[in-house]
Protein backbone atom coordinates (compact mmCIF):
# COMPACT_ATOMS: atom_id res chain seq x y z
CA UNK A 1 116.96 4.36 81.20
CA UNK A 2 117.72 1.37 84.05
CA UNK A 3 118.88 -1.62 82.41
CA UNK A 4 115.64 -4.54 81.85
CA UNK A 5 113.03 -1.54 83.69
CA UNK A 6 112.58 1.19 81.11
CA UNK A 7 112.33 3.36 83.93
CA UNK A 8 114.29 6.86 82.89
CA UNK A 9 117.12 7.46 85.04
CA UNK A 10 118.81 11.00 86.46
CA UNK A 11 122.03 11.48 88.04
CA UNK A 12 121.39 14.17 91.58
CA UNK A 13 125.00 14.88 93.05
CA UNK A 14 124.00 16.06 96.45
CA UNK A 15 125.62 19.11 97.91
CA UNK A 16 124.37 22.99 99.53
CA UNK A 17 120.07 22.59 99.84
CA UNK A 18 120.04 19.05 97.75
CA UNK A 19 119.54 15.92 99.70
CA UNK A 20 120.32 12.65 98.01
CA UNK A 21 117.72 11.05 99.80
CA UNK A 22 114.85 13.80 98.94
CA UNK A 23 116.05 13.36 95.46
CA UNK A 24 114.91 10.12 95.46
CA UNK A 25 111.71 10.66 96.75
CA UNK A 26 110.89 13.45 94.21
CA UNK A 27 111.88 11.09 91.38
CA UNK A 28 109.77 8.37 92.83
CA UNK A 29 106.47 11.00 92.98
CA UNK A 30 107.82 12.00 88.98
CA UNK A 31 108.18 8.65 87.63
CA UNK A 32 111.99 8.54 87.25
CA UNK A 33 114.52 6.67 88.80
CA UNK A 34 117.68 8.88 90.46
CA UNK A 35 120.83 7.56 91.38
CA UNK A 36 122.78 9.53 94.30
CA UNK A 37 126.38 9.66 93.57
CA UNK A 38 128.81 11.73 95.87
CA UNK A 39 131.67 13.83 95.26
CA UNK A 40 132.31 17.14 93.31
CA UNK A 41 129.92 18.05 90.59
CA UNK A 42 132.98 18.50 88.47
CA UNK A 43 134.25 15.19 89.16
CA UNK A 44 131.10 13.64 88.29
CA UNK A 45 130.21 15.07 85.25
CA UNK A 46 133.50 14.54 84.13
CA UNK A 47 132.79 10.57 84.71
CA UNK A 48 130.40 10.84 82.30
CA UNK A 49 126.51 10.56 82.20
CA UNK A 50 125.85 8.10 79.73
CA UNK A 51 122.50 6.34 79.96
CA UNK A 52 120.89 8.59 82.05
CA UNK A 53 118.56 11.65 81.22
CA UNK A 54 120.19 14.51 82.81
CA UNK A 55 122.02 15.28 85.88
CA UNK A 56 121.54 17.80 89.00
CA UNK A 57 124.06 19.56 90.79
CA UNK A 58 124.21 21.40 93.49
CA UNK A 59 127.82 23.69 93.98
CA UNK A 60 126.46 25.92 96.70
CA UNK A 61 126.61 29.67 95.23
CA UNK A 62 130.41 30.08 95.31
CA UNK A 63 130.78 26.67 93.02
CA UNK A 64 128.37 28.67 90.39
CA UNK A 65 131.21 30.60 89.09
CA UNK A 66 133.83 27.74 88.54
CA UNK A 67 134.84 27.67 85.07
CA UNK A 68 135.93 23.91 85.73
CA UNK A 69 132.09 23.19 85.92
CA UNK A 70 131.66 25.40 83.27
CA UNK A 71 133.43 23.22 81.33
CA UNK A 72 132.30 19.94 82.38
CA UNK A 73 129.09 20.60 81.74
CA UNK A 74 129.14 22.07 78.44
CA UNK A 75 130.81 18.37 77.52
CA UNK A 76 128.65 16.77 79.50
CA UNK A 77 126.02 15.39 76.59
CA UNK A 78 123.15 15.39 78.96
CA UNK A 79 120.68 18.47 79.83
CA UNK A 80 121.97 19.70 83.89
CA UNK A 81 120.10 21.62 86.22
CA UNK A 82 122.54 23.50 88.92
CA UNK A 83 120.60 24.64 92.04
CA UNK A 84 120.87 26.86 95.22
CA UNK A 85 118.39 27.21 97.27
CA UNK A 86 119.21 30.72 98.66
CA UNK A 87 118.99 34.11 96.62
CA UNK A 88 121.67 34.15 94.52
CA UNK A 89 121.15 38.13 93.93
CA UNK A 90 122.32 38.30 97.50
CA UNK A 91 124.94 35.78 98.38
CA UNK A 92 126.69 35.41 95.20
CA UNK A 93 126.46 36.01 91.50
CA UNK A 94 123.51 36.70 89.53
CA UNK A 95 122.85 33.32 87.60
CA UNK A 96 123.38 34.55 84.06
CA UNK A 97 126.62 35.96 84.77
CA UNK A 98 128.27 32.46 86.22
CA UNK A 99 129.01 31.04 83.01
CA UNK A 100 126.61 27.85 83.07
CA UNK A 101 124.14 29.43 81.29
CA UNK A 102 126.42 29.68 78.44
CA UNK A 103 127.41 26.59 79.34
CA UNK A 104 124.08 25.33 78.49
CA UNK A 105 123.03 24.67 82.15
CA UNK A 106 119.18 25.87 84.07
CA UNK A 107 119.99 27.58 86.75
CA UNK A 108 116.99 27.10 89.69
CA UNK A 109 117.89 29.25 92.55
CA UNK A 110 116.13 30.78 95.41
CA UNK A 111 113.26 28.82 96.13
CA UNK A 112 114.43 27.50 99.57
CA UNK A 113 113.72 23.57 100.29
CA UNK A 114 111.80 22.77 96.94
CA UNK A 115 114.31 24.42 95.00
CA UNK A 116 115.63 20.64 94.41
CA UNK A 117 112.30 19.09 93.64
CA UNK A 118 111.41 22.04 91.20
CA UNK A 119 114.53 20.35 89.12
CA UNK A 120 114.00 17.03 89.58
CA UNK A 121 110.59 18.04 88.12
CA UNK A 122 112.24 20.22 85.16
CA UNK A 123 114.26 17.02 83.58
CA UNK A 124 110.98 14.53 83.93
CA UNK A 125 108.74 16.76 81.65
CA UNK A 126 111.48 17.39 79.63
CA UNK A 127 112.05 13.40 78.88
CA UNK A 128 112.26 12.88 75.12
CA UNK A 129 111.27 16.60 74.34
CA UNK A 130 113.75 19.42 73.63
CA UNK A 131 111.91 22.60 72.57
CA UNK A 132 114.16 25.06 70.98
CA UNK A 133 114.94 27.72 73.04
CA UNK A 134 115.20 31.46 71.48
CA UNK A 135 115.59 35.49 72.00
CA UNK A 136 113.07 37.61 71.71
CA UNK A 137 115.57 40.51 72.96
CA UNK A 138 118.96 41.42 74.05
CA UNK A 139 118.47 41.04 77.76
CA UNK A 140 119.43 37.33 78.86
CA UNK A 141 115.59 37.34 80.37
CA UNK A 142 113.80 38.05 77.01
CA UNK A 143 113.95 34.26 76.15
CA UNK A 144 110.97 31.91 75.57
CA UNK A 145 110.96 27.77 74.71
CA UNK A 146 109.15 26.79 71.56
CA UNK A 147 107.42 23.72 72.12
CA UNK A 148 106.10 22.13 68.30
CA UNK A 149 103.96 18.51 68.38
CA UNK A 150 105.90 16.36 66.48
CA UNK A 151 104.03 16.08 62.74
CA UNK A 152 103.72 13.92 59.85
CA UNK A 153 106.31 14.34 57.22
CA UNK A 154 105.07 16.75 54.26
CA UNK A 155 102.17 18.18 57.05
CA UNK A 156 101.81 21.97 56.02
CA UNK A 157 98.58 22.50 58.22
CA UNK A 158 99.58 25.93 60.35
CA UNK A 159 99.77 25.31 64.02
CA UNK A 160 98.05 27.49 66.62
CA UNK A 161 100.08 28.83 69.52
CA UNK A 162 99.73 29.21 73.21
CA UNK A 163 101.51 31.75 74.93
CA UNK A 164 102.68 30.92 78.45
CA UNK A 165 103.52 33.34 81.32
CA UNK A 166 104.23 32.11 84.20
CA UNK A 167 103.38 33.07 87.77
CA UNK A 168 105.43 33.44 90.96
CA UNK A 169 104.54 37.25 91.76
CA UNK A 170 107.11 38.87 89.60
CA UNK A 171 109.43 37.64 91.40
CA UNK A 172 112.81 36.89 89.92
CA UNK A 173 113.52 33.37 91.59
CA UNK A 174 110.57 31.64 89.84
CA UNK A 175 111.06 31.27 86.12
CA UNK A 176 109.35 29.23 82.75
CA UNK A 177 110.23 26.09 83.96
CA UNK A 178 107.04 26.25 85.71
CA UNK A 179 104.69 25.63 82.87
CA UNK A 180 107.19 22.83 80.87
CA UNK A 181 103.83 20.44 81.85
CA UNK A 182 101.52 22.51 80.25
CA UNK A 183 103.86 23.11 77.01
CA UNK A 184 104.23 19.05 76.66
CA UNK A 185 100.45 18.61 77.47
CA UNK A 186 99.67 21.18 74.51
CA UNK A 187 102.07 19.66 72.10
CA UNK A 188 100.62 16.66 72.51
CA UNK A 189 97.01 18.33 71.99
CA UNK A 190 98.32 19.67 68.65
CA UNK A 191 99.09 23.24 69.82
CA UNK A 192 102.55 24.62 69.76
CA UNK A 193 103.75 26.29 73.13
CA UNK A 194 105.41 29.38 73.41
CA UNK A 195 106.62 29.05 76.69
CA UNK A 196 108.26 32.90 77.58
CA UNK A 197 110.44 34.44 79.80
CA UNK A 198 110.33 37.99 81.06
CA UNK A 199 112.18 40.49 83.29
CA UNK A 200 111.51 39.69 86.73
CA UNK A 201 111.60 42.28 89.76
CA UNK A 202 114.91 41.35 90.98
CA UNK A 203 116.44 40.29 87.27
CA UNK A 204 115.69 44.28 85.33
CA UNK A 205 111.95 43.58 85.77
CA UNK A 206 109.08 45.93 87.55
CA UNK A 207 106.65 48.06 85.43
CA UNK A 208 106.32 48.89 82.70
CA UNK A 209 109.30 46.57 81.22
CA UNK A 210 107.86 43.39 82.95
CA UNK A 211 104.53 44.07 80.73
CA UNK A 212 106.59 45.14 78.18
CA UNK A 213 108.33 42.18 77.52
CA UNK A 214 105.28 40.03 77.83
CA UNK A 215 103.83 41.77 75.36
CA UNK A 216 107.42 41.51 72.71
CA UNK A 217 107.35 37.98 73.10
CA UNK A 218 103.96 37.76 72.16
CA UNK A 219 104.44 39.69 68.87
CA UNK A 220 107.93 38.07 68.32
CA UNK A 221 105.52 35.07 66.81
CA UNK A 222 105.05 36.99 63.51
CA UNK A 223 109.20 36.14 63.30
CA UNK A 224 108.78 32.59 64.56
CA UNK A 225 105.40 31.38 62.33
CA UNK A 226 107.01 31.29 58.66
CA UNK A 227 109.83 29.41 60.37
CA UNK A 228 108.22 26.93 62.37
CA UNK A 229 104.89 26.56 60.63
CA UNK A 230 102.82 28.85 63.14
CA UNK A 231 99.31 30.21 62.53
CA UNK A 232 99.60 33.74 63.97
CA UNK A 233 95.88 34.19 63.45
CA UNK A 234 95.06 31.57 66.19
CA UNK A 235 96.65 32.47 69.42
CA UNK A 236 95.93 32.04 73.13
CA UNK A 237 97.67 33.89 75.99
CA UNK A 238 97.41 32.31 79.11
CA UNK A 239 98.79 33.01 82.45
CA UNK A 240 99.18 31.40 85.75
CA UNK A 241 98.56 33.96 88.80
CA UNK A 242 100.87 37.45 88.06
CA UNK A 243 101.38 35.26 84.90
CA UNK A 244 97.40 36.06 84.43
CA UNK A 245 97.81 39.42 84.76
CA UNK A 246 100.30 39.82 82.23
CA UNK A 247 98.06 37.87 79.60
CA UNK A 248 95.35 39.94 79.84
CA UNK A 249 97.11 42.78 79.89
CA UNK A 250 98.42 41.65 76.42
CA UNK A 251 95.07 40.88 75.30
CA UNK A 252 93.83 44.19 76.00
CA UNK A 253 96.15 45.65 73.59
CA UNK A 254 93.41 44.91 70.76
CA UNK A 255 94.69 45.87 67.50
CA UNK A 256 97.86 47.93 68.23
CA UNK A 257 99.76 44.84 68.75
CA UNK A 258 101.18 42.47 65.69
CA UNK A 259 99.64 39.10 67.54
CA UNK A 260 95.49 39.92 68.10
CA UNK A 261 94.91 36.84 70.46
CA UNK A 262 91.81 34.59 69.77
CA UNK A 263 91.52 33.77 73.06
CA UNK A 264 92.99 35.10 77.16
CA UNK A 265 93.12 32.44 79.25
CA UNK A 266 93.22 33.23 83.31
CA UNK A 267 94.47 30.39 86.06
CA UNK A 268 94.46 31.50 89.18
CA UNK A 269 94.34 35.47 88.27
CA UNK A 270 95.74 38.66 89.80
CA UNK A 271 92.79 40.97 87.87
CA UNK A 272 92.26 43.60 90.34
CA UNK A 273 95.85 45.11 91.14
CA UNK A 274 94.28 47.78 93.28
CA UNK A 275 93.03 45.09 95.58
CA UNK A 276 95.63 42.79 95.47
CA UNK A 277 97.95 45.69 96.67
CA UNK A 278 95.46 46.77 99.40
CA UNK A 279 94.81 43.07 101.11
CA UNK A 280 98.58 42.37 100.69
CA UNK A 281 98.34 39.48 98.46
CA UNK A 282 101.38 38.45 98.01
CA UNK A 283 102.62 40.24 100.83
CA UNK A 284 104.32 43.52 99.33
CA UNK A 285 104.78 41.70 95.60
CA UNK A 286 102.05 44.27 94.11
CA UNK A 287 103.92 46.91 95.45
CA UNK A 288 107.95 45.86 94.10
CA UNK A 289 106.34 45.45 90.46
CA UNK A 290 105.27 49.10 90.44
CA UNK A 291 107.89 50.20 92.39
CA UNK A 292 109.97 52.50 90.29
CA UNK A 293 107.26 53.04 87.66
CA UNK A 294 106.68 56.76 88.45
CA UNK A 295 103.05 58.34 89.21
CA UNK A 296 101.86 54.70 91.54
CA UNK A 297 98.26 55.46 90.50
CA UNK A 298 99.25 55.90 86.64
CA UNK A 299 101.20 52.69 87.20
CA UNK A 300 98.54 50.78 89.67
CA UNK A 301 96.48 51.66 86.32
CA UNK A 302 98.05 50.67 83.89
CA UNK A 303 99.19 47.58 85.51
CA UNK A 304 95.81 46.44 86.42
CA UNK A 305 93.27 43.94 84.29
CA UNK A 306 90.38 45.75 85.53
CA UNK A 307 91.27 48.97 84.71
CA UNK A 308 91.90 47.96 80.96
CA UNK A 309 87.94 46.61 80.10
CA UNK A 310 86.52 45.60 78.38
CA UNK A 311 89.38 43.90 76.41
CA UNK A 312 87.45 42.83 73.55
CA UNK A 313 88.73 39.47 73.52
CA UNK A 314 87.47 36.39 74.56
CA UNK A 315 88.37 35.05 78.05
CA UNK A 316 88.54 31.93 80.34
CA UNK A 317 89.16 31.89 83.36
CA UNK A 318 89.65 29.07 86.22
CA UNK A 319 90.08 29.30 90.12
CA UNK A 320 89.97 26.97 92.80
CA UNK A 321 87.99 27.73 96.00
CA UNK A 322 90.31 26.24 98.07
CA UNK A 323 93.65 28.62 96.36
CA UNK A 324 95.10 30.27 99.42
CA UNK A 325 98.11 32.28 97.41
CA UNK A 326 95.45 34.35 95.25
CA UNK A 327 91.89 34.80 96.76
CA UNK A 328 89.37 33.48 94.36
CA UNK A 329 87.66 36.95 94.71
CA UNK A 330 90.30 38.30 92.38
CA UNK A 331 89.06 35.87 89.89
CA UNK A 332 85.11 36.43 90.64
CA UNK A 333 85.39 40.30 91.36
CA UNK A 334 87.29 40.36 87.65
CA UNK A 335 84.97 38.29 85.62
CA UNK A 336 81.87 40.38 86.84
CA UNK A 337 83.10 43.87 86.02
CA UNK A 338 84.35 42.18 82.37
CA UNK A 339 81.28 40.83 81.99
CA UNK A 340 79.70 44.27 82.83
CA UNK A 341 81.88 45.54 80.35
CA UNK A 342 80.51 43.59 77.33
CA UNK A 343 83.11 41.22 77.33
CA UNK A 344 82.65 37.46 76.47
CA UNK A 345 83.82 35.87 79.74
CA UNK A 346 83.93 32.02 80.13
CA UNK A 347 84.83 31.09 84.20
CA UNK A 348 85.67 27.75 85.37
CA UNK A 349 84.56 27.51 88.91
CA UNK A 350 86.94 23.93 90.53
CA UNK A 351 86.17 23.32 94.42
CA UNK A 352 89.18 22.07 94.93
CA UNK A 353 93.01 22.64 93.35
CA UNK A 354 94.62 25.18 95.89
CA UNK A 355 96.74 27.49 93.66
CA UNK A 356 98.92 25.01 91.77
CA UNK A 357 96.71 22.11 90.31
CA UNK A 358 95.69 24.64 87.42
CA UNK A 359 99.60 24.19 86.38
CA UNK A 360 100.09 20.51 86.90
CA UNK A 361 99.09 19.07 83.52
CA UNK A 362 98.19 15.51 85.47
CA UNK A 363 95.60 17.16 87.56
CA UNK A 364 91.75 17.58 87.54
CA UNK A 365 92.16 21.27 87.72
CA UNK A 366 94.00 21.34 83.96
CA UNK A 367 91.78 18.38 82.55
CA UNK A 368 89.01 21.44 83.00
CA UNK A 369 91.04 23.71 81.09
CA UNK A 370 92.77 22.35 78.06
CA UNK A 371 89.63 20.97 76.34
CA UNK A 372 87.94 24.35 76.23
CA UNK A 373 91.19 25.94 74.97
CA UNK A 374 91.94 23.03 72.41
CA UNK A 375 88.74 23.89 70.84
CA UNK A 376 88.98 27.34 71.08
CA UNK A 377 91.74 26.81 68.65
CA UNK A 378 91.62 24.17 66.67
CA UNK A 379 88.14 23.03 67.05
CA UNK A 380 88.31 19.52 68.87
């Protein structure tokens, strides 16, 4: 916090792709307060970070792999957020081999000029909230964030879960991080969060194991509920754009998986792989996930929403008409064939949003959203 403002404070210690002054922009549009302080990240850390609420660094991709940081900021009592703007699977070492991890460092890399804001934005919704973070496998990706709302003392009422999967095309640069504001916002509805990771074309992802791990985490609840209180009987999956796709793709499992979802929730969704591969959406991203995955039609199959109904579960799904990353035709072209299908189909029709609102917990676009899926689960 600043002394006499209550305003929560960050430390950003500009260097490679993170501007001091941009920093302080960002935290202006996030609600916190950033002071700029120069020299080495090491250096600064080192000088220690008391009274703030995390710091940001920015080594350029050589600096990733100094122990010295390492080390500072495994002692460094605050969360830390390192970023590089560039891809560090091409001009230096793949982020979970540099030692921060470990270190107990996010890593945000490869997401060019907002790479900085995206961790600016990472330690505001993370203010006051640390959701434990756990495997769900041996590969560094298989990794999800357990968000639980804080509860009475003696409270032995199961909580229901929402799986996240995020969006970003498969792509290995764009991680979890980008649904922290929906985890808080359904905490503070009452729902725990199960906010996942998955392998990530790039980071040992592509299809099958991209699905494949979607679908682990999912069933990796029936581990988590007698520990943390969880109701596995009252689940929602729900994606963000190739996030989408993965949740319904889980939901259309049915029976033969250990979590039977009560409810697949769509923002923004990639249903109709075929299509999305022919009109380029997402340039060639349809084609890297399959990639690899032996017979393409088998795969373009397999992958694909449509090709999977009816899935038997109930489904809600929101696009906005203005979204120019996923057509809204992917959503409307979906929803009628489920429909066709027999399935129970709920859409959520917003005229305005473009293709990130639906993830921005302080938007219009999400206010549409959560209420249906609060009372899909726990009745309010």
């Amino acid at each position: 916090m600043t002394p006499g403002t209550g305003t929560p404070r960050i430390v950003a210690v500009p260097g490679p792709g993170l501007d001091g002054a941009e920093c302080a922009r960002w935290g202006a549009e996030f609600g916190i307060e950033v002071d700029v302080r120069t020299g080495q990240p090491v250096g600064v850390l080192r000088a220690g970070a008391a009274g703030v609420a995390g710091v940001i660094v920015a080594p350029g991709a050589a600096g990733l792999g100094d122990p010295a940081l390492a080390d500072a900021i495994s002692t460094a009592g605050v969360p830390v957020v390192a970023v590089e703007p560039g891809n560090l699977r091409k001009t230096g070492p793949p982020p979970e081999s540099t030692g921060l991890l470990t270190a107990g460092a996010r890593v945000l890399y490869g997401r060019g000029p907002d790479t900085g804001r995206h961790a600016v934005q990472f330690l505001a919704r993370r203010l006051g909230q640390a959701p434990d973070t756990l495997a769900y496998g041996p590969d560094p990706s298989q990794v999800g964030d357990l968000w639980v709302p804080a509860r009475p003392a003696g409270a032995t009422a199961l909580l229901p879960v929402v799986v996240l999967l995020h969006g970003g095309f498969w792509y290995h640069a764009w991680e979890r991080d980008l649904m922290d504001g929906l985890a808080a916002d359904l905490a503070a509805r009452g729902m725990a969060a199960w906010n996942v990771e998955y392998r990530r074309v790039g980071a040992g992802g592509g299809w099958p194991a991209t699905g494949e791990d979607a679908a682990r985490a999912t069933d990796h609840l029936t581990a988590l509920a007698p520990v943390y209180g969880l109701d596995p009987g009252r689940v929602a999956v729900l994606g963000h754009s190739a996030g989408a796709q993965l949740a319904l793709c889980v939901a259309a499992r049915g029976r033969r998986g250990s979590v039977y979802p009560r409810l697949a929730v769509g923002l923004a969704t990639i249903g109709d792989l075929e299509a999305a591969l022919a009109e380029g959406v997402g340039g060639r991203s349809v084609a890297r996930l399959l990639d690899g995955a032996g017979d393409p039609e088998i795969a373009l199959s397999d992958a694909s929403p449509l090709a999977r109904l009816p899935i038997g579960v109930p489904q809600l799904l929101a696009h906005a008409a203005d979204d120019d990353v996923v057509p809204p035709s992917q959503t409307a072209r979906y929803a009628e064939a489920a429909v066709a299908a027999g399935d129970d189909v709920t859409v959520v029709d917003l005229a305005t949003g473009g293709h990130f609102d639906l993830i921005d917990s302080r938007t219009p676009a999400w206010a549409a959203v959560a209420p249906v899926v609060q009372n899909r689960l726990i009745g309010v």
